[in-house]
Every structure is written in C-alpha cells, then in structure tokens.
N, C-alpha and C. Protein backbone atom coordinates (compact mmCIF):
# COMPACT_ATOMS: atom_id res chain seq x y z
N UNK A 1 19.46 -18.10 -4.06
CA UNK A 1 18.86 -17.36 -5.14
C UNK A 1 19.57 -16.01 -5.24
N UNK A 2 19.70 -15.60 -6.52
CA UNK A 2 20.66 -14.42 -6.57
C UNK A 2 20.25 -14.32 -7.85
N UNK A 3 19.45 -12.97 -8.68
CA UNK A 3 18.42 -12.99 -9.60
C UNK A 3 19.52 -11.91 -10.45
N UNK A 4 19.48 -12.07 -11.84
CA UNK A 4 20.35 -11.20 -12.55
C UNK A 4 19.42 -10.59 -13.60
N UNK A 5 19.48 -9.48 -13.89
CA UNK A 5 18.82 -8.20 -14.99
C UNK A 5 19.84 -7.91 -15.81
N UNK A 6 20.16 -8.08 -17.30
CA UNK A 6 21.07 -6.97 -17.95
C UNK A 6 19.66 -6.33 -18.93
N UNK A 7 20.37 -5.06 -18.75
CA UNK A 7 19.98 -4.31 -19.41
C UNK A 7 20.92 -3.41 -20.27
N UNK A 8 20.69 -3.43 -21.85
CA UNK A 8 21.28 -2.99 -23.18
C UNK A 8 21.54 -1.20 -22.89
N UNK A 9 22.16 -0.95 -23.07
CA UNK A 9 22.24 0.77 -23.04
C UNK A 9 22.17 1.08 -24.32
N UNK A 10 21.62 2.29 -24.85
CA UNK A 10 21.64 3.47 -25.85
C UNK A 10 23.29 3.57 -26.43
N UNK A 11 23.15 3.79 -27.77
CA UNK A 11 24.60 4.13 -28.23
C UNK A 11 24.92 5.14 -27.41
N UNK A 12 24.31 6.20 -27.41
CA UNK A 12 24.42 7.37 -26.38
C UNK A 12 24.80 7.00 -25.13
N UNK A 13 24.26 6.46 -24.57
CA UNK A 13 24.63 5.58 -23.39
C UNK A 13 26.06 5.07 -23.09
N UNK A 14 26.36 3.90 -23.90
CA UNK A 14 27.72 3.41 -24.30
C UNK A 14 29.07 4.81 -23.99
N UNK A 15 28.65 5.44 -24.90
CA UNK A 15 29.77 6.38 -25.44
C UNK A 15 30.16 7.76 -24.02
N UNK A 16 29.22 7.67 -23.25
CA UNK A 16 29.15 8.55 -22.13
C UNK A 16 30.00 7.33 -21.08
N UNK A 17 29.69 6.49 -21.05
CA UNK A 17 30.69 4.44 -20.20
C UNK A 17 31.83 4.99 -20.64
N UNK A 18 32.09 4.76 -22.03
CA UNK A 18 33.84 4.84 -22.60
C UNK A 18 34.20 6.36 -22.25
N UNK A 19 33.44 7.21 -22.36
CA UNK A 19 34.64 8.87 -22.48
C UNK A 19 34.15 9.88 -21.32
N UNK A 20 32.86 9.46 -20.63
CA UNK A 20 33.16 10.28 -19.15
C UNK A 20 32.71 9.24 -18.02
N UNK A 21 33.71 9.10 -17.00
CA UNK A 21 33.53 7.93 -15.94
C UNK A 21 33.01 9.06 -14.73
N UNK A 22 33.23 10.08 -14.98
CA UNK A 22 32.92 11.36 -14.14
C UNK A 22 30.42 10.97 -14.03
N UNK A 23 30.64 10.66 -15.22
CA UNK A 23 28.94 10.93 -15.48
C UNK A 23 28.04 9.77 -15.38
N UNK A 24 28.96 8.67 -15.31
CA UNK A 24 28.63 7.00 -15.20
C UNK A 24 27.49 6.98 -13.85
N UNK A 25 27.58 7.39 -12.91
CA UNK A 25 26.75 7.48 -11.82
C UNK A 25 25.37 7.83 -12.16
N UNK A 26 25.32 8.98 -12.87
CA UNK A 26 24.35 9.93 -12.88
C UNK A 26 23.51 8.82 -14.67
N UNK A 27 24.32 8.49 -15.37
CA UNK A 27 23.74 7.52 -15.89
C UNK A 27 22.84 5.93 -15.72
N UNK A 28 23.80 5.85 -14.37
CA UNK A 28 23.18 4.14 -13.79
C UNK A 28 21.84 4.48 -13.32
N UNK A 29 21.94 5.81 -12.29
CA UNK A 29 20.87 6.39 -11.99
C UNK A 29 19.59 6.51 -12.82
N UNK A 30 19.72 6.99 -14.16
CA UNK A 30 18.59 7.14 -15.02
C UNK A 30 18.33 5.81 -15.53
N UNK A 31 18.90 5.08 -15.74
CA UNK A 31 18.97 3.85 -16.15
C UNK A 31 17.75 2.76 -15.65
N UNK A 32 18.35 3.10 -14.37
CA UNK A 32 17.43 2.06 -13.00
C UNK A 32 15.95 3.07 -13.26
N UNK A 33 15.74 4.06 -12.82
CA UNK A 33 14.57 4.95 -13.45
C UNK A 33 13.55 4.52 -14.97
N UNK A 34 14.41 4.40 -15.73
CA UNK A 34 14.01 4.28 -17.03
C UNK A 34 13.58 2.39 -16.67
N UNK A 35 13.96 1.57 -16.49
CA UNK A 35 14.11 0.11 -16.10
C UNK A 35 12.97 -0.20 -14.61
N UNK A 36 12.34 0.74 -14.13
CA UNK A 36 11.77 0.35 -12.63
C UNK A 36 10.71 -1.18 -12.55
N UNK A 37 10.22 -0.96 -14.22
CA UNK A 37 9.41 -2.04 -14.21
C UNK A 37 10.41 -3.34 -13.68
N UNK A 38 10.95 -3.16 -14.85
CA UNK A 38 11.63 -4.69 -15.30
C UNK A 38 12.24 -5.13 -14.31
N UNK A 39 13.31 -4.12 -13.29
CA UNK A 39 13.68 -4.31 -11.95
C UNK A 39 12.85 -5.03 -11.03
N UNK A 40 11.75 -4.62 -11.20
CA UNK A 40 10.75 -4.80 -10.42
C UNK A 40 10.21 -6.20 -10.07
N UNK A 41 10.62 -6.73 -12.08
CA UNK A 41 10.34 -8.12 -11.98
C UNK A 41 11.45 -9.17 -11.88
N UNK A 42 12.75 -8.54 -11.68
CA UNK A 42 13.61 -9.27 -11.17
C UNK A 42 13.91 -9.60 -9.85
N UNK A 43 12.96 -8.25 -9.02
CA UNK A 43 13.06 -8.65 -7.25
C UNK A 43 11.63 -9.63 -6.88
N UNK A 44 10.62 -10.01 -8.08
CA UNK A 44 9.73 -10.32 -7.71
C UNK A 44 10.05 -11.90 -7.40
N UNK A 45 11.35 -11.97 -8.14
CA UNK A 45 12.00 -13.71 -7.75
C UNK A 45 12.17 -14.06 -6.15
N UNK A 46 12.30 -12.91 -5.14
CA UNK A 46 12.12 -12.93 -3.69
C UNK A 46 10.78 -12.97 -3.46
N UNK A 47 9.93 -12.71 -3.70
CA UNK A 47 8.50 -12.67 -3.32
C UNK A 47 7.91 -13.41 -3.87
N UNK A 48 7.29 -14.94 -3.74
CA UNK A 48 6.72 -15.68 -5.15
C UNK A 48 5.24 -15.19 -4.82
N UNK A 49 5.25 -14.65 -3.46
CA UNK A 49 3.40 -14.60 -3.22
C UNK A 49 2.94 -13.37 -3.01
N UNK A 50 3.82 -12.52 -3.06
CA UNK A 50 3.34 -10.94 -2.85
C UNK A 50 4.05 -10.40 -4.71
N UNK A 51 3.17 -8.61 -4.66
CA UNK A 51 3.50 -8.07 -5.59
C UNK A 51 4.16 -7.13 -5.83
N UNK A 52 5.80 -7.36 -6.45
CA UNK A 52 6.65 -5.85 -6.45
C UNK A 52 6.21 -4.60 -6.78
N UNK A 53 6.15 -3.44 -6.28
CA UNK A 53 6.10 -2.41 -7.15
C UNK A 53 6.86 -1.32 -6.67
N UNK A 54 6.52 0.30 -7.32
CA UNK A 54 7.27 1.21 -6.87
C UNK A 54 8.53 1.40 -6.30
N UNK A 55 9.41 0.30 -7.50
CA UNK A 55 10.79 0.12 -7.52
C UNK A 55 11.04 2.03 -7.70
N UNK A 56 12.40 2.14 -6.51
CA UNK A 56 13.08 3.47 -6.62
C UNK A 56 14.17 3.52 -6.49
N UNK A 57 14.88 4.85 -7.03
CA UNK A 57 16.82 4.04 -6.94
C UNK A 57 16.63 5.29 -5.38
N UNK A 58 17.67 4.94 -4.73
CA UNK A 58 18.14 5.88 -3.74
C UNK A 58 19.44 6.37 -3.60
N UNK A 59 19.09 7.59 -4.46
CA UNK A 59 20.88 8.51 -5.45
C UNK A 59 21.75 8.44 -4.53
N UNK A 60 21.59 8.53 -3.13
CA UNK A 60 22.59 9.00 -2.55
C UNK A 60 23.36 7.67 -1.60
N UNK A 61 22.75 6.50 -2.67
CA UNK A 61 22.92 5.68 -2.17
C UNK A 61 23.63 4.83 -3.07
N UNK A 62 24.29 5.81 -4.24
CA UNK A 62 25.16 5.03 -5.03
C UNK A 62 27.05 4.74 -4.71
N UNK A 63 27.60 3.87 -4.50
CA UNK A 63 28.80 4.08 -4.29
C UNK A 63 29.77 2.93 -5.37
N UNK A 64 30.60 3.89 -5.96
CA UNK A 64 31.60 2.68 -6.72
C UNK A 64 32.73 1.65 -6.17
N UNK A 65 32.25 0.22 -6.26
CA UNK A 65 33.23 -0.29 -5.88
C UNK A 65 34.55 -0.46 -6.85
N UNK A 66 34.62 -0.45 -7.68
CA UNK A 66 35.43 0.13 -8.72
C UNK A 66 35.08 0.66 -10.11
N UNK A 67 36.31 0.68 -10.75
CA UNK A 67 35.74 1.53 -12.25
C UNK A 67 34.57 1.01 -13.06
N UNK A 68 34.50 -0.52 -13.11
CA UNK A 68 33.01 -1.08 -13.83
C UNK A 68 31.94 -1.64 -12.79
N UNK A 69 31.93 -1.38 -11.37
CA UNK A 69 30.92 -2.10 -10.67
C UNK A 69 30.95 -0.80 -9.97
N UNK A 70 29.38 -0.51 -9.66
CA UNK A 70 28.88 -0.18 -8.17
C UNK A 70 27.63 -0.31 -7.98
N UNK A 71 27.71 -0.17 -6.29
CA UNK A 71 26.36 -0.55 -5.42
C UNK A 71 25.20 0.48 -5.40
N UNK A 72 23.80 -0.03 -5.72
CA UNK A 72 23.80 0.97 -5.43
C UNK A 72 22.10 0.29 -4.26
N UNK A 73 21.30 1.42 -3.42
CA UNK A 73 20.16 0.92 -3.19
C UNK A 73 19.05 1.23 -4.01
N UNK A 74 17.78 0.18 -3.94
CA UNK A 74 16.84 -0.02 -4.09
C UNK A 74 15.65 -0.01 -3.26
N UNK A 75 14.64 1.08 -3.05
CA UNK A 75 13.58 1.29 -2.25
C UNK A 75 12.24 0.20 -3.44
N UNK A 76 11.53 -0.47 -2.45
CA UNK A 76 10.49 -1.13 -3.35
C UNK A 76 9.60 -1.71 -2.19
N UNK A 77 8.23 -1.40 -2.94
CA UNK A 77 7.35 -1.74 -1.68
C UNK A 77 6.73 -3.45 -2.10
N UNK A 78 6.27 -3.96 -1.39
CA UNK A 78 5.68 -5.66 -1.58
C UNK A 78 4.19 -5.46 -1.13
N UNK A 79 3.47 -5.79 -1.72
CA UNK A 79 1.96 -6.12 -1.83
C UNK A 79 1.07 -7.22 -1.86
N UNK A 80 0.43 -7.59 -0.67
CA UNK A 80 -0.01 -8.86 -0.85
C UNK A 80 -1.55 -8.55 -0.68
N UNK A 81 -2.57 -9.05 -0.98
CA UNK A 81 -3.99 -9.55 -1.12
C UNK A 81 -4.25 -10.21 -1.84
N UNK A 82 -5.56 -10.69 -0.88
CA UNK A 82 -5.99 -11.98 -0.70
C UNK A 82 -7.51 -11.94 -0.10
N UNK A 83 -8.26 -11.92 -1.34
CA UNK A 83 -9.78 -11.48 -0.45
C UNK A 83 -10.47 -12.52 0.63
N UNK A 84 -10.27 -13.67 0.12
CA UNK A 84 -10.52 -14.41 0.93
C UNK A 84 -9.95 -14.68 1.94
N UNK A 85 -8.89 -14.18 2.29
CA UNK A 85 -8.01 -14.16 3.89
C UNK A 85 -8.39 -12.92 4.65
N UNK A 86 -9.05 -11.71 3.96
CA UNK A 86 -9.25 -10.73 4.28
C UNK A 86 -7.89 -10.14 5.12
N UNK A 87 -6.92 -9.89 3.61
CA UNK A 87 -5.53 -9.92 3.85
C UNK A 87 -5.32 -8.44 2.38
N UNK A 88 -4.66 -7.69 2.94
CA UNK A 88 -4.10 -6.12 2.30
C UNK A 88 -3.35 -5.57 2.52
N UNK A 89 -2.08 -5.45 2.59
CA UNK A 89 -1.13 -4.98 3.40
C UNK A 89 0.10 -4.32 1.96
N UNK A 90 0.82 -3.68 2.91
CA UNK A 90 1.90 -3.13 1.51
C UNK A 90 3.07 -3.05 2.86
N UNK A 91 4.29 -3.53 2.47
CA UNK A 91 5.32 -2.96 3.30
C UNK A 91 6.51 -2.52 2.17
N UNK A 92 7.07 -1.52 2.92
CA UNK A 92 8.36 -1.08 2.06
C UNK A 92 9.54 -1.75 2.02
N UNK A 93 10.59 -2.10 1.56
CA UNK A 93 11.80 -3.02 1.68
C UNK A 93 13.03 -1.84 0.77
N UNK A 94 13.81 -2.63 1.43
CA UNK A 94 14.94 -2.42 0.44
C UNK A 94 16.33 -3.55 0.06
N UNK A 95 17.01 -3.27 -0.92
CA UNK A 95 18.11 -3.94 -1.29
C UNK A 95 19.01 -3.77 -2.17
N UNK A 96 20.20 -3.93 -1.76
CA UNK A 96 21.41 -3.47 -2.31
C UNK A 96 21.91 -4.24 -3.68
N UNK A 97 22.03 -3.33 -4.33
CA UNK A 97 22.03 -4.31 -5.91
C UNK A 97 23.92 -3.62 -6.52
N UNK A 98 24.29 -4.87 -7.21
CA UNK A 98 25.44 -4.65 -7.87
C UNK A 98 25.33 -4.49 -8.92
N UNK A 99 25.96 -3.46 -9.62
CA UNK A 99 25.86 -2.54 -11.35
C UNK A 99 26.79 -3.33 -11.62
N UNK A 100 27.16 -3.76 -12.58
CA UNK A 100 28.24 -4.66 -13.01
C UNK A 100 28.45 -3.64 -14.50
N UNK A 101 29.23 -3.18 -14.94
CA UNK A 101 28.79 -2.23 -16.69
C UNK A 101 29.77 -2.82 -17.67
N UNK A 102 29.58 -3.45 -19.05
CA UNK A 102 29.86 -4.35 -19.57
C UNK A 102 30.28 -3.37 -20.93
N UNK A 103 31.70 -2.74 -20.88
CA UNK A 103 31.60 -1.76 -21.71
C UNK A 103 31.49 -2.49 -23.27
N UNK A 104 32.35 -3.57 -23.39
CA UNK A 104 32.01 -4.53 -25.17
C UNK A 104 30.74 -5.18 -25.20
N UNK A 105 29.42 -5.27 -24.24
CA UNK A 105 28.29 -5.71 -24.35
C UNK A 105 27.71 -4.04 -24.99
N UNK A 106 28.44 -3.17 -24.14
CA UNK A 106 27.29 -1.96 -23.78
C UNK A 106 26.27 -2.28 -23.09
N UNK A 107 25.98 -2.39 -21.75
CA UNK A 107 25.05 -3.19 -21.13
C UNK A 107 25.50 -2.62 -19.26
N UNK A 108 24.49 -2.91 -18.92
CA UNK A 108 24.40 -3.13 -17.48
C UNK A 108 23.76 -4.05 -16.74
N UNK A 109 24.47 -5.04 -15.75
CA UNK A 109 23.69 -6.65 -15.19
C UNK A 109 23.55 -5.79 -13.93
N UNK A 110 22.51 -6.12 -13.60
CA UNK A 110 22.13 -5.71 -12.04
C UNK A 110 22.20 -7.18 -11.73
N UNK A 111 22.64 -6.86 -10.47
CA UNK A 111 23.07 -8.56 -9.62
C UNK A 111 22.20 -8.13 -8.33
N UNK A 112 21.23 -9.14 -7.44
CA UNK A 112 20.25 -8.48 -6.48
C UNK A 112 21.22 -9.48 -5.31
N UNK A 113 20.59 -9.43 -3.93
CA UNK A 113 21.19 -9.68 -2.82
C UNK A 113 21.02 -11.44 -3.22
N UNK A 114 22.47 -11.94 -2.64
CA UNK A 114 22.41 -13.38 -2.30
C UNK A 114 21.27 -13.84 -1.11
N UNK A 115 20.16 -14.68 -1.06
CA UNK A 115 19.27 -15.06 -0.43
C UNK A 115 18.95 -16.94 -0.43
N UNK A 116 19.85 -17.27 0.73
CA UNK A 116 19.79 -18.99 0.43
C UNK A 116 18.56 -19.16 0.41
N UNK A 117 18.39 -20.15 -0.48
CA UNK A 117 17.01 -20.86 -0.73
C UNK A 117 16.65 -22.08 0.83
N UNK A 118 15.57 -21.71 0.79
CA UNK A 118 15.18 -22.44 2.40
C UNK A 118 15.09 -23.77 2.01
C-alpha cells in the first residue's frame, strides 16, 4: 500500500514553482498546512480501525531530493475508541512523505511511505 494525494495549486501558487525555486519550500510548507484535512485522509488508508487527526508538517524536516521532489515529515496522531472494549487511547506517529511538484499539472502528489500489505 502506498496512498497518493494530488493536490491543485493556486495560479499564485504555480507562478512562485516556475520563477522562484528559492520559495518552493516555504510554499510546500503552507500547502501541507492549508491540506491537513485531506492529508489526513490519505494516511487514514494505514489505519482502517483507528482515527487520523492533527496532521502537522515538521519545517525543519523538509529536504529536496531534487528540483521537483522533496521529502518532507509528517507528525499525526491515531485515535482509537471503542466503548464497548472500554478502549481510548491516542498515540502520535510519524511519516515521511514525497512532494512530487507537477509544474504543467500545477499540482502537488504527496506519495506516503511504502507499507506491504500483510
């Protein structure tokens, strides 16, 4: 399993991709911010029985593997209850996601960790 997100960028968006690669970081950054839901429900494809939330990017945890891809992390906690198990718990996780930036889409695919299916 290996779960994919694109997400459309702003003309504004786009035009900051094509003419500053200097600011591309600080864009993916707001991006993932602006997107936490939807992220949220793309890591929920790892969890079929718990509940994603409080997807967070971790800035200093962005690095380019080249000019259109980089890594960056993901802080997100998992939530499970279950009244009848008398079951409540939250743990924090994380995972390393690939920016892929699609400058003729205008777009960004988040690619989440490869996880063989059991």
């Amino acid at each position: 399993m290996q779960p994919i997100l694109k997400l459309k960028l702003s003309p504004k968006q786009e035009e900051i991709v094509r003419q500053s690669p200097n600011q591309v970081i600080g864009l993916i950054a707001g991006v993932i911010v602006a997107n936490a839901d939807q992220i949220g429900y793309m890591l929920q494809a790892y969890y079929p029985r718990e509940k994603v939330s409080k997807v967070m990017i971790l800035t200093d945890s962005i690095h380019p593997i080249d000019q259109l891809s980089i890594t960056v992390e993901i802080n997100y906690s998992i939530e499970e209850f279950n009244a009848c198990s008398a079951i409540d718990t939250e743990d924090t996780k994380h995972m390393h996601v690939t920016v892929q930036i699609n400058q003729e889409e205008g777009s960004l695919q988040l690619i989440g960790e490869y996880w063989p299916e059991a």
